[in-house]
C-alpha atoms as a PDB file:
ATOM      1  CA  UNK A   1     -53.910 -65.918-100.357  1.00  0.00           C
ATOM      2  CA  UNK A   2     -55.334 -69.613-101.712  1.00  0.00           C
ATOM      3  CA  UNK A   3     -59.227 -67.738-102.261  1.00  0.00           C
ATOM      4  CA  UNK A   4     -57.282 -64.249-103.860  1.00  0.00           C
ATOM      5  CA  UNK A   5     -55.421 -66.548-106.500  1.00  0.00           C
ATOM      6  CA  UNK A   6     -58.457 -68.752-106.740  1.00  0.00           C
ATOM      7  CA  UNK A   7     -60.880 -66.018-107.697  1.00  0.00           C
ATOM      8  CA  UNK A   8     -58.593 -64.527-109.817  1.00  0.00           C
ATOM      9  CA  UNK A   9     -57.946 -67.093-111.812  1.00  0.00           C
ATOM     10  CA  UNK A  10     -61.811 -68.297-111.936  1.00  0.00           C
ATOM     11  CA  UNK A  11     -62.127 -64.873-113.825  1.00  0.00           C
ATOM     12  CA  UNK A  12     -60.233 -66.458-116.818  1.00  0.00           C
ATOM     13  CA  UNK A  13     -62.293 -68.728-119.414  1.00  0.00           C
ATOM     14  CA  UNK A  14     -62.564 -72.303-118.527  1.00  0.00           C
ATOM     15  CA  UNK A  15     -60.672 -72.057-115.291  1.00  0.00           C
ATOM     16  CA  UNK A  16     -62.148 -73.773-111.963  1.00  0.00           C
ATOM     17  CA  UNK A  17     -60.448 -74.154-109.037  1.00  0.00           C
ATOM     18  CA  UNK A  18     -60.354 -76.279-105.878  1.00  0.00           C
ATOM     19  CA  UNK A  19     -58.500 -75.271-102.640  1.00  0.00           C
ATOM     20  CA  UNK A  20     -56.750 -78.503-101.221  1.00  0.00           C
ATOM     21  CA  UNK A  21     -55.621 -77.140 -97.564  1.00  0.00           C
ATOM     22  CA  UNK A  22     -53.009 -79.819 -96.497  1.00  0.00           C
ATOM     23  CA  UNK A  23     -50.461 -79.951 -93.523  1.00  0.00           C
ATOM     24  CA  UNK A  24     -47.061 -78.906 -94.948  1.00  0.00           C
ATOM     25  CA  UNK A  25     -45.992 -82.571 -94.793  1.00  0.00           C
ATOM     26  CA  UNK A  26     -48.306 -83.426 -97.105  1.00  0.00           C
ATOM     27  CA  UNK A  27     -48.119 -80.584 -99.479  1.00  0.00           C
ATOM     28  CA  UNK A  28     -44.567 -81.935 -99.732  1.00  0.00           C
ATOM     29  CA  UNK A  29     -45.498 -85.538-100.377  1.00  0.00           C
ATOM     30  CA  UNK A  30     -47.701 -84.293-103.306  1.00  0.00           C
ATOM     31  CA  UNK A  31     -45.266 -81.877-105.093  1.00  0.00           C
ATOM     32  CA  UNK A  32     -42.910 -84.152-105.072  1.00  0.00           C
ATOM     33  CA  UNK A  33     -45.182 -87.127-106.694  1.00  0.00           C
ATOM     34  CA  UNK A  34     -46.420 -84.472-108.701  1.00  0.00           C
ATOM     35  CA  UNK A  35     -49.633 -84.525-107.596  1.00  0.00           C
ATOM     36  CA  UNK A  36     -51.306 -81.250-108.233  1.00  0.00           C
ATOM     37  CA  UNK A  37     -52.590 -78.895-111.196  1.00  0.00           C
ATOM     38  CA  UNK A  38     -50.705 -75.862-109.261  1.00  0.00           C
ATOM     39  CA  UNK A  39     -48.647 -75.334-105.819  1.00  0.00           C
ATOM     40  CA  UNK A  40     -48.093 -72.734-103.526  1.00  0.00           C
ATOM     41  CA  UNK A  41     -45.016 -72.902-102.260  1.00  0.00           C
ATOM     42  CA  UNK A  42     -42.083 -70.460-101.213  1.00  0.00           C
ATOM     43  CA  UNK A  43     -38.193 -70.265-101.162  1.00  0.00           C
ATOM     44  CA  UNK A  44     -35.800 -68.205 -98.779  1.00  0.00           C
ATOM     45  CA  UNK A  45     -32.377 -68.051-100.347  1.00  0.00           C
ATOM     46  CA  UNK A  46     -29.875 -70.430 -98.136  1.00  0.00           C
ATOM     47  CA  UNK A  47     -26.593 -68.415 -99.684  1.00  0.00           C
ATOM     48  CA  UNK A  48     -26.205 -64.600-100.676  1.00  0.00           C
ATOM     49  CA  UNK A  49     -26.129 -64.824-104.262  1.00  0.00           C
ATOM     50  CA  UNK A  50     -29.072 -65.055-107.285  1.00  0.00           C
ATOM     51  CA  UNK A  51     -28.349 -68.658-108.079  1.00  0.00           C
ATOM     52  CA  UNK A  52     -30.054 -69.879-104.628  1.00  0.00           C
ATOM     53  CA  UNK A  53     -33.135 -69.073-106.998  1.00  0.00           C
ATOM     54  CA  UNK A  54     -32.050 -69.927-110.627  1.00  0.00           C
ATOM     55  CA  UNK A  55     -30.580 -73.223-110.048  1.00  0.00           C
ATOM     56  CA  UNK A  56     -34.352 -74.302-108.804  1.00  0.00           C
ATOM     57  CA  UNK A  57     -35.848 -73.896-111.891  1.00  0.00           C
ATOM     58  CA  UNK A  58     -32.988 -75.898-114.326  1.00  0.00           C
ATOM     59  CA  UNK A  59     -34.561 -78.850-115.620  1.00  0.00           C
ATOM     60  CA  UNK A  60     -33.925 -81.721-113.680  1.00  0.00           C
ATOM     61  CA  UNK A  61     -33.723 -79.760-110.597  1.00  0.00           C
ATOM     62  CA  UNK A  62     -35.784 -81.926-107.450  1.00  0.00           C
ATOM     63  CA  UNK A  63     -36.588 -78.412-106.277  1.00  0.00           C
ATOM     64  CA  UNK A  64     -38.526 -77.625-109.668  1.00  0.00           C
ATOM     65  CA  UNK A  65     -41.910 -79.841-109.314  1.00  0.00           C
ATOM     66  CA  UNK A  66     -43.617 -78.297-111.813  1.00  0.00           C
ATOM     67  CA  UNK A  67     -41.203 -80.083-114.466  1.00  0.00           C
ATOM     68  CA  UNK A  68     -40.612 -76.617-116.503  1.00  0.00           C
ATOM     69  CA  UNK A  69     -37.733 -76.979-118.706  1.00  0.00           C
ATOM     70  CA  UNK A  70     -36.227 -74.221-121.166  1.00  0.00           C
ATOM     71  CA  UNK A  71     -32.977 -74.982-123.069  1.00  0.00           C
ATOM     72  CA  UNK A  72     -32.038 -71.708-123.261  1.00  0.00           C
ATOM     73  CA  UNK A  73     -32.944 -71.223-119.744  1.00  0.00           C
ATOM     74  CA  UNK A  74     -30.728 -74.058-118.469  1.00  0.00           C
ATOM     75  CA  UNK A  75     -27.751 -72.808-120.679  1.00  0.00           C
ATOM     76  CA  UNK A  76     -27.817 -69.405-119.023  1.00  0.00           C
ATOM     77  CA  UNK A  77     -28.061 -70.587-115.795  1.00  0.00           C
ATOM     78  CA  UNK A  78     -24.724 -72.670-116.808  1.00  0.00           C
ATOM     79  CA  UNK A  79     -22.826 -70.077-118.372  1.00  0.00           C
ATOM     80  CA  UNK A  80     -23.389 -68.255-115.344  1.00  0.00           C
ATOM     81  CA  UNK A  81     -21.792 -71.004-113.039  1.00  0.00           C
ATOM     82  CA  UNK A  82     -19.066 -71.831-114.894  1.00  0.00           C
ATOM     83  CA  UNK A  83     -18.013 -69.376-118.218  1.00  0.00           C
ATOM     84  CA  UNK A  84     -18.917 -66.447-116.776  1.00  0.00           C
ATOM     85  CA  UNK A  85     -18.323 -67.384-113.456  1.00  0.00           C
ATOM     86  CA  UNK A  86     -15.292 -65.120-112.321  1.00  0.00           C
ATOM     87  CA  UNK A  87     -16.949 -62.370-114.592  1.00  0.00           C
ATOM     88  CA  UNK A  88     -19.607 -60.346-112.212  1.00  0.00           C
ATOM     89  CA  UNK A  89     -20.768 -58.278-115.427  1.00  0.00           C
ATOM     90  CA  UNK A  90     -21.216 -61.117-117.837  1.00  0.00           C
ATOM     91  CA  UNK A  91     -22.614 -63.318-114.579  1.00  0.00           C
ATOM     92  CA  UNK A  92     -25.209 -60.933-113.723  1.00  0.00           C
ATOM     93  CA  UNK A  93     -26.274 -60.438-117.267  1.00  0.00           C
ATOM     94  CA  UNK A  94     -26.865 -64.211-117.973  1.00  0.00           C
ATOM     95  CA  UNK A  95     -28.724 -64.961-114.414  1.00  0.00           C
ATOM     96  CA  UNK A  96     -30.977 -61.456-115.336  1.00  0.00           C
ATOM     97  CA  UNK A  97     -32.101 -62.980-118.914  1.00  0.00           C
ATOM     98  CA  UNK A  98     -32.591 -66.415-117.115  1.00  0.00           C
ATOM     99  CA  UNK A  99     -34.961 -64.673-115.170  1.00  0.00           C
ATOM    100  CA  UNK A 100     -36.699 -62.848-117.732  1.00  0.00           C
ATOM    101  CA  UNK A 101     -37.011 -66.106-119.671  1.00  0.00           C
ATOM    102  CA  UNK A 102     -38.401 -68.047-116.045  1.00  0.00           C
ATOM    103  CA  UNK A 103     -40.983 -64.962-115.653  1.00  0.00           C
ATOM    104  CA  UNK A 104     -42.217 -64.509-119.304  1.00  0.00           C
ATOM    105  CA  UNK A 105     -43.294 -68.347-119.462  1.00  0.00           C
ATOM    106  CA  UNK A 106     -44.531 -68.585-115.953  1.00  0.00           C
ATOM    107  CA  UNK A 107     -42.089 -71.688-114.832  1.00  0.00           C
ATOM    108  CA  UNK A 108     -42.909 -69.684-111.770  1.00  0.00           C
ATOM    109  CA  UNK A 109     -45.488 -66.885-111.217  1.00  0.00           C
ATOM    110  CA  UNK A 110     -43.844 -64.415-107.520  1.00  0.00           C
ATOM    111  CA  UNK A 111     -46.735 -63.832-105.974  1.00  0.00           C
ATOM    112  CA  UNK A 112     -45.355 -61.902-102.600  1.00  0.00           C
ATOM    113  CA  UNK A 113     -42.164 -61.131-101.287  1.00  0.00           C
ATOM    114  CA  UNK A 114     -42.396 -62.084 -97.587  1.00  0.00           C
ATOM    115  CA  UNK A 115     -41.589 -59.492 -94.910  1.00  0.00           C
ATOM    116  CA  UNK A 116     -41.490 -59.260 -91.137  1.00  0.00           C
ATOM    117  CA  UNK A 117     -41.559 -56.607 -88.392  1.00  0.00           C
ATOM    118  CA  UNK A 118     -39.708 -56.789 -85.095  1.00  0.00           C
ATOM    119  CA  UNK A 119     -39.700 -54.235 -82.640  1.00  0.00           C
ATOM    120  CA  UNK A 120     -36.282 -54.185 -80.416  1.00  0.00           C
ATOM    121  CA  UNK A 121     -35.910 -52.381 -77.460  1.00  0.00           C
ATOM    122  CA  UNK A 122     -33.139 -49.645 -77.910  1.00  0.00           C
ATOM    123  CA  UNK A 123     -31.524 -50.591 -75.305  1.00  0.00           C
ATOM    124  CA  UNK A 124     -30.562 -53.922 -76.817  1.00  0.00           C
ATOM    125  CA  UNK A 125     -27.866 -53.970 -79.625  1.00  0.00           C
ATOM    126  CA  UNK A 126     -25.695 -56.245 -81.683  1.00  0.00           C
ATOM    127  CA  UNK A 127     -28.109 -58.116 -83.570  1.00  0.00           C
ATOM    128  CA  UNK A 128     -27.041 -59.021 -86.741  1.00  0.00           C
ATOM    129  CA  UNK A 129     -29.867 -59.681 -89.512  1.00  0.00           C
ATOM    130  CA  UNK A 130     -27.960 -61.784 -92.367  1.00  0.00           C
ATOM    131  CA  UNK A 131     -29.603 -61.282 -96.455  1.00  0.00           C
ATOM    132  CA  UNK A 132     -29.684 -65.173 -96.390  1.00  0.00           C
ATOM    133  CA  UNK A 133     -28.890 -68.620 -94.485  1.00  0.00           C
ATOM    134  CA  UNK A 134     -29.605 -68.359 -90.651  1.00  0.00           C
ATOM    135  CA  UNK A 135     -32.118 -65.343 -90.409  1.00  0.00           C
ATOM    136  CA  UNK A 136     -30.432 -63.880 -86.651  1.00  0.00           C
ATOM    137  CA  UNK A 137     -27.193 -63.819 -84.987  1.00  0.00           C
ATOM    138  CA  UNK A 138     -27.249 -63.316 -81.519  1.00  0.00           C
ATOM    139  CA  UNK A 139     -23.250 -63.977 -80.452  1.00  0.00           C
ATOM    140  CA  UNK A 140     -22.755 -60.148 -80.402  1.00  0.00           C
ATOM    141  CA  UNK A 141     -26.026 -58.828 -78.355  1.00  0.00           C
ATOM    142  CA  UNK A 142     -25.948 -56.881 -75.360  1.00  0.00           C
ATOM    143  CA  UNK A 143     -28.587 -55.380 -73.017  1.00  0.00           C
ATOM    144  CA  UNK A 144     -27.456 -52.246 -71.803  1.00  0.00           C
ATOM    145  CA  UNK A 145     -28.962 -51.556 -68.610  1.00  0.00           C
END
């Protein structure tokens, strides 16, 4: 993925990049000094709900390295969680233009959605796959023989 976005963006004026391949400890050290031009990094919602994503990108967040910061932005995002919050309609609407607003000025640029393939035997059920937090439940399985 690195050489895709790197020759990609090498095809705009005045761009050059380097790839910096680091353990993931690292890569952690240095985005949170702030020590890089651009990161590739990835989040996996930890509760069922949009926020798990918008709250990242408020200014002031720890989670949002790159420093981007739009008022308007941060006062959606905080309508959402507290005037709007026991409105779903009103909710949604503010966390949707938040993300237009995130998208249009690249405080982020979604470059994949991650997905994964698992082949179960039929004779196995009761797995539960959750949206968010612990990927697999196994309490309910059985093996039918």
């Amino acid at each position: 993925m690195a050489e895709y976005i790197q020759g990609a963006w090498e095809d705009l004026e005045g761009v050059d990049i380097t790839i910096a391949s680091v353990p993931f400890s690292v890569r952690l050290d240095r985005s949170e000094a702030g020590e890089f031009d651009a990161v590739v990094g990835g989040w996996a919602a930890d509760y069922a709900d949009p926020s798990s994503f918008t709250d990242l990108f408020q200014t002031g967040n720890s989670y949002n390295r790159g420093q981007w910061s739009n008022d308007e932005y941060d006062e959606l995002v905080e309508e959402a969680a507290t005037t709007h919050a026991n409105d779903p309609e009103e909710r949604f609407q503010n966390l949707l233009d938040a993300e237009k607003i995130l998208n249009e000025e690249m405080g982020v640029i979604p470059v994949y959605q991650k997905a994964e393939g698992h082949l179960i035997s039929d004779n196995i059920t009761g797995i539960v796959n959750h949206s968010a937090g612990a990927k697999y439940d196994y309490k309910w399985v059985t093996i039918e023989e």
